[in-house]
Protein backbone atom coordinates (compact mmCIF):
# COMPACT_ATOMS: atom_id res chain seq x y z
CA UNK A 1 41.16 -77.27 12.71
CA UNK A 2 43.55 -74.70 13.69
CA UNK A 3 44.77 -74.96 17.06
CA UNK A 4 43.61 -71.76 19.24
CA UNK A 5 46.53 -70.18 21.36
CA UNK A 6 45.19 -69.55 25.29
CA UNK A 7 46.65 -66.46 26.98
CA UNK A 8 46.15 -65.17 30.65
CA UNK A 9 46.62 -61.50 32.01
CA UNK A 10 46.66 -59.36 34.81
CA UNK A 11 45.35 -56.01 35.08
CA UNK A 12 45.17 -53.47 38.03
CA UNK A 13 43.20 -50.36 37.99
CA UNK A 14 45.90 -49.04 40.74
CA UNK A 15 45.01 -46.76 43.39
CA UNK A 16 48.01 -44.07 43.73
CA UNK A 17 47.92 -40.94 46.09
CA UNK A 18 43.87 -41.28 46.59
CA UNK A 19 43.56 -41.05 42.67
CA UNK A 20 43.61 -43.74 39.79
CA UNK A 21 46.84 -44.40 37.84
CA UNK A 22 45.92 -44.14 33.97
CA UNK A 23 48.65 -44.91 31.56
CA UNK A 24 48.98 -43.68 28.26
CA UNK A 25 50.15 -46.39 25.70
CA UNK A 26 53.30 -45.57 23.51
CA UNK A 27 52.98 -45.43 19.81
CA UNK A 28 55.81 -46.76 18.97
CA UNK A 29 55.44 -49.94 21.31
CA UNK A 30 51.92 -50.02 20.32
CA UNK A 31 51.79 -49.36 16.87
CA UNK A 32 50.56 -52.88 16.07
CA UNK A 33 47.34 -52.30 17.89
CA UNK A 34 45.49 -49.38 19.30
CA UNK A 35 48.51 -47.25 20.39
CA UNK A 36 48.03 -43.96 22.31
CA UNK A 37 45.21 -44.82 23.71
CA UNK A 38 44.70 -44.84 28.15
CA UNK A 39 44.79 -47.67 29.69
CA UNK A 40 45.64 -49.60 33.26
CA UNK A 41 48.71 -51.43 34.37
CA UNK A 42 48.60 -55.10 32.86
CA UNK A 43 50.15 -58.05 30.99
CA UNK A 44 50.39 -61.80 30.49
CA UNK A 45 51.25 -63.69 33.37
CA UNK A 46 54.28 -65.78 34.11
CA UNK A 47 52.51 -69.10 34.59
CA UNK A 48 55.85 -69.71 37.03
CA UNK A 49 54.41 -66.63 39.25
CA UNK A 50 51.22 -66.22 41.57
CA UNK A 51 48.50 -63.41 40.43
CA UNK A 52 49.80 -61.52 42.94
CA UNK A 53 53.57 -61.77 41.86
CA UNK A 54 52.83 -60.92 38.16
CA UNK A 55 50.27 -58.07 39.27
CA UNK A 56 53.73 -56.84 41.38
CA UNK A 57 55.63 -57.37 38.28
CA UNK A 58 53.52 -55.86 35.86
CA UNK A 59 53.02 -52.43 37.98
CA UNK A 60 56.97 -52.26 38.93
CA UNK A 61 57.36 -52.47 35.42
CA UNK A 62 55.18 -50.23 33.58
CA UNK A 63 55.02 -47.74 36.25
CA UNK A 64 57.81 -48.22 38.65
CA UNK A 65 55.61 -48.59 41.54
CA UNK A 66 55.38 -50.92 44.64
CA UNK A 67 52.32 -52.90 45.35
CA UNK A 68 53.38 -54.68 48.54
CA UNK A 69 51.89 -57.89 50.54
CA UNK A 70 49.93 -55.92 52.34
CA UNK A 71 48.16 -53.90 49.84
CA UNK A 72 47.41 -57.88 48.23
CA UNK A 73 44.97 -58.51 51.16
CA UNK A 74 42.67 -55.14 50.49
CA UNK A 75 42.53 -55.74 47.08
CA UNK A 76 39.36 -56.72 44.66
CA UNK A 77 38.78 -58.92 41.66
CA UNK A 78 37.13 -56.65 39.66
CA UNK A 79 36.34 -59.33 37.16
CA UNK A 80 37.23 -61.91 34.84
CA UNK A 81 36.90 -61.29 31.05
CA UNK A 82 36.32 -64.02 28.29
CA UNK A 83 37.73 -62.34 25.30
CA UNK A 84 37.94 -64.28 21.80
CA UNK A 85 40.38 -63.10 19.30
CA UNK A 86 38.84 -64.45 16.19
CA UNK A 87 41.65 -63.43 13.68
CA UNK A 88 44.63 -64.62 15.67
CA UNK A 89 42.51 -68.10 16.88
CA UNK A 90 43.44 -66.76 20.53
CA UNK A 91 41.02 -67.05 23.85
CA UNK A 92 42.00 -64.69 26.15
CA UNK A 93 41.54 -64.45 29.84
CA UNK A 94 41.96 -61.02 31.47
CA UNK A 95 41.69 -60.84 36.02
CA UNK A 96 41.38 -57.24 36.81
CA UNK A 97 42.24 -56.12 40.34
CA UNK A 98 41.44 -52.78 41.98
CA UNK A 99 44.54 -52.12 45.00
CA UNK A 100 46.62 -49.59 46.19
CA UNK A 101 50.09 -48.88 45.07
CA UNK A 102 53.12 -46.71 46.16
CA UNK A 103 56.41 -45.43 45.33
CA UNK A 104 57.64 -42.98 42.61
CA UNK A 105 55.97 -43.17 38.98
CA UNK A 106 58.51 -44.21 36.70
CA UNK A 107 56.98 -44.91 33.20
CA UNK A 108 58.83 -47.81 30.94
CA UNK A 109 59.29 -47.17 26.84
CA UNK A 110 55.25 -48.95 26.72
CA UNK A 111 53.96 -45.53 28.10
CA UNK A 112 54.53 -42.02 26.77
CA UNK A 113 52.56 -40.22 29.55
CA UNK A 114 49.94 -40.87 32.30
CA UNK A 115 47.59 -39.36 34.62
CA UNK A 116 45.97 -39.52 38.10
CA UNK A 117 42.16 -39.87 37.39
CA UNK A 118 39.44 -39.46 40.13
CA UNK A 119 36.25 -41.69 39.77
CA UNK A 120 34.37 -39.48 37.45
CA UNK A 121 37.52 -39.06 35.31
CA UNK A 122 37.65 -42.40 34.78
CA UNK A 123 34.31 -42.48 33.54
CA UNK A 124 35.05 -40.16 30.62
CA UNK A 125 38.27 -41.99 29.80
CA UNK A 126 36.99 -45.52 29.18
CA UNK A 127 33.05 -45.52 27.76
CA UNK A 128 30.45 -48.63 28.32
CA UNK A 129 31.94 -50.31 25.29
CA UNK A 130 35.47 -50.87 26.72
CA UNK A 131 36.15 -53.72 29.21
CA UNK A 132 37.35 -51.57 31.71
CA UNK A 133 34.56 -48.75 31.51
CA UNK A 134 32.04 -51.89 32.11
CA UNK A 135 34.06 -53.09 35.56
CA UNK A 136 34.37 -49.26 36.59
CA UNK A 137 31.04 -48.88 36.11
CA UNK A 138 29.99 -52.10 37.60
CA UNK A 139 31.85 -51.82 40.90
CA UNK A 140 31.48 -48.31 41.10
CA UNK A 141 30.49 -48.19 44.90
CA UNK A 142 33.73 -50.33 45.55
CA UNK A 143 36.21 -47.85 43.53
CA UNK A 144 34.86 -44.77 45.18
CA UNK A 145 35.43 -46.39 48.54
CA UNK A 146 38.63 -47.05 47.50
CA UNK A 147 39.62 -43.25 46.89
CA UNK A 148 38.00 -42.34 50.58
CA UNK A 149 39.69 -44.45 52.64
């Protein structure tokens, strides 16, 4: 039996000006998987680092942004996903976070553009079938909150 490899991420569908930060993904960087296509702020974890240290480190460095202590303690756990990689023998866990971010977008070589989605924009950007079109649509009450306060 081959062994099966166990990765953890981080993801934050980041609040930014009262809109959602949406990052397009690089070809280039990407071209192994599904490049160019949206997505949120993410990445494997440190296992050395808290969740909230790697969700700091992941949004500093994919979007050059600040998310601070205190935005920690309003933030959400969208959800945990269970996601089995058959062809590379790899279970992957994925924590999603909704929370509010600051500073001045500055996108790394991953990203060749990105946008500032309101709630309904997000919608059209990720459908049912993707993960994070199911949490969206899932908390959706929560995430419009979000954008009012």
């Amino acid at each position: 039996m081959n062994p099966t490899t166990l990765q953890v991420g981080v993801k934050i569908l980041a609040v930014y000006n009262g809109k959602f930060l949406v990052l397009r993904r690089s070809g280039v960087a990407y071209s192994h998987v599904q490049g160019t296509m949206w997505d949120i702020p993410g990445g494997r974890i440190d296992p050395t680092l808290s969740l909230y240290d790697n969700l700091q480190r992941e949004i500093r460095e994919e979007a050059g942004l600040e998310y601070s202590a205190d935005h920690w303690e309003t933030s959400a756990l969208l959800g945990a996903q269970d996601i089995w990689v058959e062809k590379k023998k790899m279970h992957v866990i994925r924590l999603t976070y909704a929370g509010r971010v600051e500073g001045t977008i500055q996108l790394s070589d991953e990203h060749e553009e990105y946008a500032l989605a309101t709630f309904d924009e997000l919608l059209t950007m990720f459908d049912e079938a993707n993960l994070i079109g199911q949490l969206v649509r899932t908390h959706a009450a929560h995430l419009r909150d979000m954008l009012s306060a």
